[in-house]
Structure formats: structure tokens, C-alpha cells
PDB file of N, CA and C in Angstrom:
ATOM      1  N   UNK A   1       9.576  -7.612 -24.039  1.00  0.00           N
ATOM      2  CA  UNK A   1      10.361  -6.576 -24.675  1.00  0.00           C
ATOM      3  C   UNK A   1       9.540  -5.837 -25.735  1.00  0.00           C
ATOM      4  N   UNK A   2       8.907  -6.571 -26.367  1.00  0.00           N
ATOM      5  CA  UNK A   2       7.802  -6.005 -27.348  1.00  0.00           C
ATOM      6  C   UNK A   2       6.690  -4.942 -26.940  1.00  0.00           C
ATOM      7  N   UNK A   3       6.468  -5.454 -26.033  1.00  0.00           N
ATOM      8  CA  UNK A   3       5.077  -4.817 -25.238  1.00  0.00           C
ATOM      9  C   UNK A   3       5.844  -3.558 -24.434  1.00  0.00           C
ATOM     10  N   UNK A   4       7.160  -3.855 -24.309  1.00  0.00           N
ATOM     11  CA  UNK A   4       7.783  -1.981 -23.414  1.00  0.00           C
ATOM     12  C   UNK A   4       8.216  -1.648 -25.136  1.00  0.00           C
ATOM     13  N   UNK A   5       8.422  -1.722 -25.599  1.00  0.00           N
ATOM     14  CA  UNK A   5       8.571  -1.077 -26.912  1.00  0.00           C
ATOM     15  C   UNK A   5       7.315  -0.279 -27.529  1.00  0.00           C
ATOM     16  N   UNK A   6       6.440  -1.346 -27.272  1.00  0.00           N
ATOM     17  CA  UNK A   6       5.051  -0.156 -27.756  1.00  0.00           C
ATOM     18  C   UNK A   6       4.364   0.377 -27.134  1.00  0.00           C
ATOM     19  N   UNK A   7       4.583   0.154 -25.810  1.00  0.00           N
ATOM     20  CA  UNK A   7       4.412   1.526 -24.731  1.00  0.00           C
ATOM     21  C   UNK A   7       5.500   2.688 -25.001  1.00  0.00           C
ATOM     22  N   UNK A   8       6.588   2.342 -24.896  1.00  0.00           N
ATOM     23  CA  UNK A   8       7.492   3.626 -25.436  1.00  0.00           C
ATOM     24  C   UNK A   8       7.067   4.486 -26.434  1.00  0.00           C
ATOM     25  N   UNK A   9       6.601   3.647 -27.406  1.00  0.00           N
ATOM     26  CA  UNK A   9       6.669   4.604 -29.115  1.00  0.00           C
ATOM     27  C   UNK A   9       5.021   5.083 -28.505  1.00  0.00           C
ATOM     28  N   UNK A  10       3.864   4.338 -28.316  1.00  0.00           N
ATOM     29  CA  UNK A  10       2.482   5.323 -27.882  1.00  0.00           C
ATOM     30  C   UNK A  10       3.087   6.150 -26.973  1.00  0.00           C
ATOM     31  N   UNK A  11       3.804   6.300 -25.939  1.00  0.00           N
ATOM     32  CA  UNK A  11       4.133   7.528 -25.131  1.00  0.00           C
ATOM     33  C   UNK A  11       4.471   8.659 -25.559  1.00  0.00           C
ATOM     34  N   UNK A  12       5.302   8.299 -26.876  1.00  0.00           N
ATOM     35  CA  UNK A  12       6.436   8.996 -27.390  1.00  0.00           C
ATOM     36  C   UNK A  12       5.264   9.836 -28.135  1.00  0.00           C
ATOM     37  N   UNK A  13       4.071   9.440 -29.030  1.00  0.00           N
ATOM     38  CA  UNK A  13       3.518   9.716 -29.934  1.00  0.00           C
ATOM     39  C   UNK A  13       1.959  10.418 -29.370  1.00  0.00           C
ATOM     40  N   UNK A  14       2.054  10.049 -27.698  1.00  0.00           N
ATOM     41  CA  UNK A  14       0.503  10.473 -27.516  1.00  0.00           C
ATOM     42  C   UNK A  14       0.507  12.017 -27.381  1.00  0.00           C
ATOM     43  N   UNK A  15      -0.391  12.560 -27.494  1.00  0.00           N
ATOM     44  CA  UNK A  15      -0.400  14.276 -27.367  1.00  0.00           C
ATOM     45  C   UNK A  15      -1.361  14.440 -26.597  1.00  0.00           C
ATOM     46  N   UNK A  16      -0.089  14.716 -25.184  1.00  0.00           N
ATOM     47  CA  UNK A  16      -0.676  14.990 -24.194  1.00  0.00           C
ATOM     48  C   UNK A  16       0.665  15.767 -23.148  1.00  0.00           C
ATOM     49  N   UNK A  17      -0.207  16.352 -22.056  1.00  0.00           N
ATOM     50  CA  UNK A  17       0.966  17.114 -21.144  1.00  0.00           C
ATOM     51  C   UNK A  17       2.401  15.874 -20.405  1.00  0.00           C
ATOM     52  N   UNK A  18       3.274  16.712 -20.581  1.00  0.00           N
ATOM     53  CA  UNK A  18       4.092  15.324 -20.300  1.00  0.00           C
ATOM     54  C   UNK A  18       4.083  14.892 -18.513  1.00  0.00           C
ATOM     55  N   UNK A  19       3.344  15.759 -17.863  1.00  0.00           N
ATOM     56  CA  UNK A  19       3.038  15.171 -16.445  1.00  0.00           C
ATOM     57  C   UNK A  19       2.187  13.546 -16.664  1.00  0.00           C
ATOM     58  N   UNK A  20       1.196  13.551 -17.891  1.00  0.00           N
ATOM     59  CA  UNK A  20       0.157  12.895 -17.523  1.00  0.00           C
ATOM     60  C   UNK A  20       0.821  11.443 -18.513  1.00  0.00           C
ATOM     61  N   UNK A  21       2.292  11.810 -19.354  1.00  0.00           N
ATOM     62  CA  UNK A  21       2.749  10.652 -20.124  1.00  0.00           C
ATOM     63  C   UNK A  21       3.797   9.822 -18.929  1.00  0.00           C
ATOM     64  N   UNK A  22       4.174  10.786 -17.735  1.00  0.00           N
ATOM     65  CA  UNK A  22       5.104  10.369 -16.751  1.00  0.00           C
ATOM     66  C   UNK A  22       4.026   9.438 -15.788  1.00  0.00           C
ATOM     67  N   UNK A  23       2.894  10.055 -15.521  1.00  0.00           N
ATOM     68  CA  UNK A  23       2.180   9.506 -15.186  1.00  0.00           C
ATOM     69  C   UNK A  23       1.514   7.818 -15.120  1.00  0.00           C
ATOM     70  N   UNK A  24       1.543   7.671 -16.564  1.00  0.00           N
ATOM     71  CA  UNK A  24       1.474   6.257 -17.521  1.00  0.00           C
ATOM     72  C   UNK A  24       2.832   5.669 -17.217  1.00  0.00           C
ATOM     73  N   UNK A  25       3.646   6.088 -17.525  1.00  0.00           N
ATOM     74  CA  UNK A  25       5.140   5.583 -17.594  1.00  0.00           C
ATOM     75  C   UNK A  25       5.328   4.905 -16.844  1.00  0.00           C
ATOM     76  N   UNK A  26       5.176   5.576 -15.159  1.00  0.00           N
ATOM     77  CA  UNK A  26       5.301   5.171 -14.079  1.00  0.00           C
ATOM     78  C   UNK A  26       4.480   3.886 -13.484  1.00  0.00           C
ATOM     79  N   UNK A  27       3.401   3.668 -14.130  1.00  0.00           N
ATOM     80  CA  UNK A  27       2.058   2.736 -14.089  1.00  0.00           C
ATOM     81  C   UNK A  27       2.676   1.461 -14.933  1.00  0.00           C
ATOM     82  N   UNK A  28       3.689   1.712 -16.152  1.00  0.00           N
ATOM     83  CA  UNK A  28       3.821   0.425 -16.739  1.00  0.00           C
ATOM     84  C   UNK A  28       4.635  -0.250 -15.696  1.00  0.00           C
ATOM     85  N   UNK A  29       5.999   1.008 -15.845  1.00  0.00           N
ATOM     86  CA  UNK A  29       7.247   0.607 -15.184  1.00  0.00           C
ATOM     87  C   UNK A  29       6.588  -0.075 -13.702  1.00  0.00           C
ATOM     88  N   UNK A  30       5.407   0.003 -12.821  1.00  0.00           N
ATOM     89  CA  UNK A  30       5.171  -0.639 -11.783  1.00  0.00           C
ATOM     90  C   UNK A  30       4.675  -2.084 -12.424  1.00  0.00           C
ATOM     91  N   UNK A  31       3.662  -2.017 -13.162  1.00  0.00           N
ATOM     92  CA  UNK A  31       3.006  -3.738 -13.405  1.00  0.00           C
ATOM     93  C   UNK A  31       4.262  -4.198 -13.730  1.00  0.00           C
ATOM     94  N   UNK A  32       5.452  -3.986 -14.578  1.00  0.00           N
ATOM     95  CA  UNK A  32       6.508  -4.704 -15.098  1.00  0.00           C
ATOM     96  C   UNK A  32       7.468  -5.242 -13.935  1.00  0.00           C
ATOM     97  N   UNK A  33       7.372  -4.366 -12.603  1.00  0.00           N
ATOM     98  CA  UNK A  33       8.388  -4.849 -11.652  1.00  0.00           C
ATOM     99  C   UNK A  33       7.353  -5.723 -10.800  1.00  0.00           C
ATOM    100  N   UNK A  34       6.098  -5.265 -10.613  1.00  0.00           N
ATOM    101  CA  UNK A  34       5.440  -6.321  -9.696  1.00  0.00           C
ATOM    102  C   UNK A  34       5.052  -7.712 -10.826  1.00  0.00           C
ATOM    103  N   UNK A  35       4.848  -7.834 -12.181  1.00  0.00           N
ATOM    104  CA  UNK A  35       5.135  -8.791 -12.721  1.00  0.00           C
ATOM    105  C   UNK A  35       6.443  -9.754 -12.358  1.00  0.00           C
ATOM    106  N   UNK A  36       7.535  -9.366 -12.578  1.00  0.00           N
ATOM    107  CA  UNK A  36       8.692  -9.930 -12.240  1.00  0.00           C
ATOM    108  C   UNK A  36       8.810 -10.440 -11.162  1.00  0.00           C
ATOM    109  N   UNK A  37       8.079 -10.023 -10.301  1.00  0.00           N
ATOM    110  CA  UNK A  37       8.846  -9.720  -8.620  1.00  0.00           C
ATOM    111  C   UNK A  37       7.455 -11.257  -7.929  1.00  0.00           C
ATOM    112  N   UNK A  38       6.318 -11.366  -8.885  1.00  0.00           N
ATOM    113  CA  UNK A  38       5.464 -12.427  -8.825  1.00  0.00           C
ATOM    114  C   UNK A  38       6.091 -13.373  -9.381  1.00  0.00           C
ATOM    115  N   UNK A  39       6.854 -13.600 -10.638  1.00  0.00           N
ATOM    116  CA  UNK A  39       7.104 -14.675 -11.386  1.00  0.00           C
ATOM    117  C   UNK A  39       8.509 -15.279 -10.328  1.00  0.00           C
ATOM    118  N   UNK A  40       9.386 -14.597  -9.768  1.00  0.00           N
ATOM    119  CA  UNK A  40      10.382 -14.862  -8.818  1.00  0.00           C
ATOM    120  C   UNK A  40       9.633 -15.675  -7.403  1.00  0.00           C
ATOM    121  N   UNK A  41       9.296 -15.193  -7.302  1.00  0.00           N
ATOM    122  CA  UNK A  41       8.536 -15.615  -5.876  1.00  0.00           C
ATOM    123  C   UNK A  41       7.555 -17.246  -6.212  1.00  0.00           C
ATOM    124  N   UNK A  42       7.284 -17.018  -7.279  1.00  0.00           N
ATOM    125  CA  UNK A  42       6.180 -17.968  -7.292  1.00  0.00           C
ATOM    126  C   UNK A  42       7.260 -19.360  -8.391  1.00  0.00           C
ATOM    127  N   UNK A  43       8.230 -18.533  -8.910  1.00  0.00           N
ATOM    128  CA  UNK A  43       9.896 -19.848  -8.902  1.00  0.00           C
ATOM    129  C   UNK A  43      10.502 -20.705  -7.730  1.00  0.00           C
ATOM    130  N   UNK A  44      10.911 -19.374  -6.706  1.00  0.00           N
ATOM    131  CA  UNK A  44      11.542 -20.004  -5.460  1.00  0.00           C
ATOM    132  C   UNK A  44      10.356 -20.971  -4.945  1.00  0.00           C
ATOM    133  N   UNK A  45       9.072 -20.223  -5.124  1.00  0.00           N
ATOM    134  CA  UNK A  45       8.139 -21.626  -3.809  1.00  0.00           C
ATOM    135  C   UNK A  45       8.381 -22.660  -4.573  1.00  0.00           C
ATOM    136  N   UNK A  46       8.287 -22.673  -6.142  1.00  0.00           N
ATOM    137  CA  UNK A  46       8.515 -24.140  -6.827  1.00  0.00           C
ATOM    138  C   UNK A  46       9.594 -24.808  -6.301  1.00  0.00           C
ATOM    139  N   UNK A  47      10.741 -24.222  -6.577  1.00  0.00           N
ATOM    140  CA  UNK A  47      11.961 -24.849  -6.098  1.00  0.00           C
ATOM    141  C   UNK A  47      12.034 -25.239  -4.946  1.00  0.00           C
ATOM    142  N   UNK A  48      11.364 -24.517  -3.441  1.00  0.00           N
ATOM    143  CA  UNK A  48      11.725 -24.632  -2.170  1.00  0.00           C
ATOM    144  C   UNK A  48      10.944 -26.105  -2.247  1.00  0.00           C
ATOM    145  N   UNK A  49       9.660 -26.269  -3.057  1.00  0.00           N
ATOM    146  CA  UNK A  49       8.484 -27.618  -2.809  1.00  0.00           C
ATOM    147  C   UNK A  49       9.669 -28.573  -3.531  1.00  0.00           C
ATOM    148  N   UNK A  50      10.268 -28.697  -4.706  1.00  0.00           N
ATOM    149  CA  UNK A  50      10.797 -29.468  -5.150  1.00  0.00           C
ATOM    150  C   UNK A  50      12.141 -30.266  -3.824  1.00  0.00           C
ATOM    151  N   UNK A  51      12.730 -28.783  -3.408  1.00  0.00           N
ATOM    152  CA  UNK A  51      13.775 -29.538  -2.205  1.00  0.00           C
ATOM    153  C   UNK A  51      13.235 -30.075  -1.048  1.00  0.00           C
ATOM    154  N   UNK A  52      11.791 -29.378  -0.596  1.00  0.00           N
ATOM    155  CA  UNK A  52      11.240 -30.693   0.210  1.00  0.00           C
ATOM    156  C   UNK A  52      11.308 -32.016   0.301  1.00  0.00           C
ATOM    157  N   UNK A  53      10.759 -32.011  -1.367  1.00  0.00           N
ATOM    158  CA  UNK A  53      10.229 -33.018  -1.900  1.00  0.00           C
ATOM    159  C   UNK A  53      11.144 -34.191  -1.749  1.00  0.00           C
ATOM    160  N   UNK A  54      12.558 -33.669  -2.111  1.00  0.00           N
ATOM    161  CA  UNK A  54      13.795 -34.556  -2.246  1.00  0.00           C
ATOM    162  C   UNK A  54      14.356 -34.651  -1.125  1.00  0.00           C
ATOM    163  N   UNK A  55      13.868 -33.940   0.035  1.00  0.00           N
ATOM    164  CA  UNK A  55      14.412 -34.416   1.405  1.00  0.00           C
ATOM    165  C   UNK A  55      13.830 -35.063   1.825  1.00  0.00           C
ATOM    166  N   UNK A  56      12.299 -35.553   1.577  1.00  0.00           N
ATOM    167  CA  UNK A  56      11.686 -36.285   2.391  1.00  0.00           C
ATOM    168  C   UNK A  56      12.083 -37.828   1.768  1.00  0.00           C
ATOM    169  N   UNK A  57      11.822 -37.701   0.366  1.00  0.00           N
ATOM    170  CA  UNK A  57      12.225 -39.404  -0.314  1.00  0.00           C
ATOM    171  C   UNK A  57      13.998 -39.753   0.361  1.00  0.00           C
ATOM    172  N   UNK A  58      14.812 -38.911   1.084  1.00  0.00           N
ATOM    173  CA  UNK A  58      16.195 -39.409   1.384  1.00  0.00           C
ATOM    174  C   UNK A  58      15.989 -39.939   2.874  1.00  0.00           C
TER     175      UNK A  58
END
């Protein structure tokens, strides 16, 4: 939350054409969803190894 906060306020504050601040914008807003979208994926395999795990000891 910190780190989209101070991308916001440098966006807000850089002086530049606003094609090239949409530009950036669009670049955070992607690492932030492919961040997420890694940390999900790489949860479920935990979980799917953990229910293996507990089907095989039954």
C-alpha cells in the first residue's frame, strides 16, 4: 500500500506529458497484478502439496 502511494504522489508530481505518466501507471498497475497473480498461484501449489500430503499418510 505504501509503495502504490508513492508511485501515485511521484506521478502526480513528475513533469511530464500525461501520455508518458499513463504510460508508467500502466507498468506499475501490471507488476502489481502479475505480483499478486504469482503469490496466488504459488499459495494454491502449497496447499494442493499439503492435501497430497494428507492423502497419502490416510
Amino acid at each position: 500500500m505504501i509503495f502504490t502511494s508513492l508511485i501515485l504522489i511521484g506521478l502526480y508530481t513528475l513533469d511530464e506529458p500525461l501520455m508518458v505518466k499513463g504510460y508508467y501507471l500502466m507498468g506499475t498497475v501490471g507488476v502489481i497484478i502479475s505480483s499478486l497473480t504469482v503469490a496466488k498461484v504459488v499459495r494454491d501449489n502449497q496447499e494442493d502439496d499439503e492435501e497430497i500430503q494428507r492423502n497419502r499418510q490416510q
